[in-house]
C-alpha atoms as a PDB file:
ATOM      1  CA  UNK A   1      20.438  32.034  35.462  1.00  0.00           C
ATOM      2  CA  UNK A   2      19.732  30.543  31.855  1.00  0.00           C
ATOM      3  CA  UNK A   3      18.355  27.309  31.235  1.00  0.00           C
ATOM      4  CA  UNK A   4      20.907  25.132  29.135  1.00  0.00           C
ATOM      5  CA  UNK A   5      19.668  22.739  26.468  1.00  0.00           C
ATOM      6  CA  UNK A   6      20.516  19.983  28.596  1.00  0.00           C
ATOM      7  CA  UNK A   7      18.365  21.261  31.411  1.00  0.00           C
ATOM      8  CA  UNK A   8      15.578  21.965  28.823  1.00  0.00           C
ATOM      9  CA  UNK A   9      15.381  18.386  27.849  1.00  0.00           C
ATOM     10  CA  UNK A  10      15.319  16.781  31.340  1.00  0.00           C
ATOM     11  CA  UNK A  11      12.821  19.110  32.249  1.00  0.00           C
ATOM     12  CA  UNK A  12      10.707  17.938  28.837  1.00  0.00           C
ATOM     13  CA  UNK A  13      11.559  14.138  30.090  1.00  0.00           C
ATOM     14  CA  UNK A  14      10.383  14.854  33.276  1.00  0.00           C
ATOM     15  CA  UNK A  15       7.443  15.814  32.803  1.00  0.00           C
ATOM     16  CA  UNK A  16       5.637  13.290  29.889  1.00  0.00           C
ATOM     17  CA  UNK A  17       7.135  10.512  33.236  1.00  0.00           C
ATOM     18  CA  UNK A  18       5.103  12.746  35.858  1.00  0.00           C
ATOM     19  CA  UNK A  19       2.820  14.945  33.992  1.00  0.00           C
ATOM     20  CA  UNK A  20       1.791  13.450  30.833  1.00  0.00           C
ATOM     21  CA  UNK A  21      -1.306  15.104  30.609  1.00  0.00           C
ATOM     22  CA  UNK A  22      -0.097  18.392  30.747  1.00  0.00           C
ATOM     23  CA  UNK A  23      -1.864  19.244  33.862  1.00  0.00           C
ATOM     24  CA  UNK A  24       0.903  20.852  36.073  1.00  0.00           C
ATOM     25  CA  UNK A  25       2.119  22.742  32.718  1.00  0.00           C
ATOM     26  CA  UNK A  26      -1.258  24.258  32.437  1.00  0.00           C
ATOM     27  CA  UNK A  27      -1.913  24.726  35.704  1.00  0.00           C
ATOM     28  CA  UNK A  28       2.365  26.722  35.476  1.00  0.00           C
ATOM     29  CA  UNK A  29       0.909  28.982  32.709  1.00  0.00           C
ATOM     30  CA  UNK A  30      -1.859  29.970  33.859  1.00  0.00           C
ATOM     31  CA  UNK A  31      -0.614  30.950  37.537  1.00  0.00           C
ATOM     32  CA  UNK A  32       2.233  32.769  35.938  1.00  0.00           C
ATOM     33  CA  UNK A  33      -0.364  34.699  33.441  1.00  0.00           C
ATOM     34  CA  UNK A  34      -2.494  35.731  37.080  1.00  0.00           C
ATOM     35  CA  UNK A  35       0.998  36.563  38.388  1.00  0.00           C
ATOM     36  CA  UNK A  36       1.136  39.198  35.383  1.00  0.00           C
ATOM     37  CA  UNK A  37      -2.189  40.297  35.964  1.00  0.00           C
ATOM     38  CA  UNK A  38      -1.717  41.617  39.778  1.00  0.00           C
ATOM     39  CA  UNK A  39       1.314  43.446  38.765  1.00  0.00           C
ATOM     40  CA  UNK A  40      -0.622  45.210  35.877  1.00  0.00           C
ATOM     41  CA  UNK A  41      -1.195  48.837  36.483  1.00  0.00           C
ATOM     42  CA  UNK A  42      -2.985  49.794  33.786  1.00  0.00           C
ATOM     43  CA  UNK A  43      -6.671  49.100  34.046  1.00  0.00           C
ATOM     44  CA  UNK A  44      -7.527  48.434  30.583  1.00  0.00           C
ATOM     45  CA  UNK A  45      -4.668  46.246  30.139  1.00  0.00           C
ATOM     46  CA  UNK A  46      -5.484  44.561  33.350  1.00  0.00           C
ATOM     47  CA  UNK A  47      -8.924  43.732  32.481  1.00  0.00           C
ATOM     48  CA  UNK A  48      -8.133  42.412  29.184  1.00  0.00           C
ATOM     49  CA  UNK A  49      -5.543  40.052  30.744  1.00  0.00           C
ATOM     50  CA  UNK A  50      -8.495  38.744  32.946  1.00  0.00           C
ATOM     51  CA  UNK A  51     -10.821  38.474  30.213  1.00  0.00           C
ATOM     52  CA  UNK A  52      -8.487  36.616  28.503  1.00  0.00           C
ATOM     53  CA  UNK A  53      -7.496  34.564  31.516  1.00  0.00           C
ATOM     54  CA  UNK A  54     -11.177  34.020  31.806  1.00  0.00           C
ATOM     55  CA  UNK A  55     -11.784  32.759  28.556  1.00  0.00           C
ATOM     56  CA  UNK A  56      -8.868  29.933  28.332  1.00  0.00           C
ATOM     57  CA  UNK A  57      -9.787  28.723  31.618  1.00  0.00           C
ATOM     58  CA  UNK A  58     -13.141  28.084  30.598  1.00  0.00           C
ATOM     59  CA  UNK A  59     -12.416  26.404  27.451  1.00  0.00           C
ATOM     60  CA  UNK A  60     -12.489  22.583  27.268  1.00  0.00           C
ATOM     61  CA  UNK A  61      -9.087  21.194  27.600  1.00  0.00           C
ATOM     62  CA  UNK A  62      -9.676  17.765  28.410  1.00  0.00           C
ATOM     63  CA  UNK A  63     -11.174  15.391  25.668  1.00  0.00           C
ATOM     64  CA  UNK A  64     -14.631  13.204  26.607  1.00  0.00           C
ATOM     65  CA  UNK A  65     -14.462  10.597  28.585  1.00  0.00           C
ATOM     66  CA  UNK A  66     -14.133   6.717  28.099  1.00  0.00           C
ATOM     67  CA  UNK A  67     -14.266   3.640  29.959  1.00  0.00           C
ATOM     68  CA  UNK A  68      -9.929   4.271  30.449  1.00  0.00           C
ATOM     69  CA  UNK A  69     -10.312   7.678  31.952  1.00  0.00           C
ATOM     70  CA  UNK A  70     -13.188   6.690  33.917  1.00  0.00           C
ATOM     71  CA  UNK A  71     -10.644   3.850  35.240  1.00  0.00           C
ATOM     72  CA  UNK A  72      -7.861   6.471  36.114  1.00  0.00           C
ATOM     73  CA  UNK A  73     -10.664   9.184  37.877  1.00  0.00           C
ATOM     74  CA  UNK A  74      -8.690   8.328  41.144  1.00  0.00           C
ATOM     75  CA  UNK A  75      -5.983   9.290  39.750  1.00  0.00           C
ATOM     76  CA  UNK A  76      -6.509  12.534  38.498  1.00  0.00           C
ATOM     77  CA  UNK A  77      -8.013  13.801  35.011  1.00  0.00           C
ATOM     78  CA  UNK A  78      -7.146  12.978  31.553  1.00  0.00           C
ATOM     79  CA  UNK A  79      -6.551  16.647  30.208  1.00  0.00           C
ATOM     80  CA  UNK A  80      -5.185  16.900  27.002  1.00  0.00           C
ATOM     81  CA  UNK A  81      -1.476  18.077  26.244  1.00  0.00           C
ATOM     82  CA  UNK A  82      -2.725  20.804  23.818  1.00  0.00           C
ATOM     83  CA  UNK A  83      -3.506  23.806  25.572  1.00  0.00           C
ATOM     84  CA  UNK A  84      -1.149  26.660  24.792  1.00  0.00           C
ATOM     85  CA  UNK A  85      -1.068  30.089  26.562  1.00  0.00           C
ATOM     86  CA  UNK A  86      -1.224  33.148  24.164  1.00  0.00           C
ATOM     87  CA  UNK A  87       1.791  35.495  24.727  1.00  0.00           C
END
């Protein structure tokens, strides 16, 4: 079933109201790239997609914190909307 442009824009408006931090969009990507790397059957290719996996998990995604995001720790963390997923 493809997405319509419609459904593409609620989807965007949806999530800045619920995810404005990008947290559940990360968290999507990053699921979906393990996903890829189970079905690999190709060791080399496999351990390059963990390596790789590896390394943008470790990197810092979420800016330093201030007397705001201390505020909202409850509420979850203040990660920032610019992590991308290669490929």
């Amino acid at each position: 079933m493809a997405i319509t442009y419609r459904i593409k824009e609620r989807l965007r408006d949806f999530y800045r109201t619920v995810d404005p931090n990008a947290e559940v969009a990360i968290t999507y990507r990053i699921k979906e790239r393990l996903r890829d790397f189970y079905r690999t059957v190709d060791p080399a290719e496999a351990r390059r997609m963990l390596e790789e996996l590896k390394t943008h998990c470790l990197k810092r995604a979420m800016p330093p914190r201030s007397e705001s995001s201390d505020a909202r720790s409850d509420r979850g963390s203040t990660r920032s909307a610019t992590t991308t997923w290669p490929g």
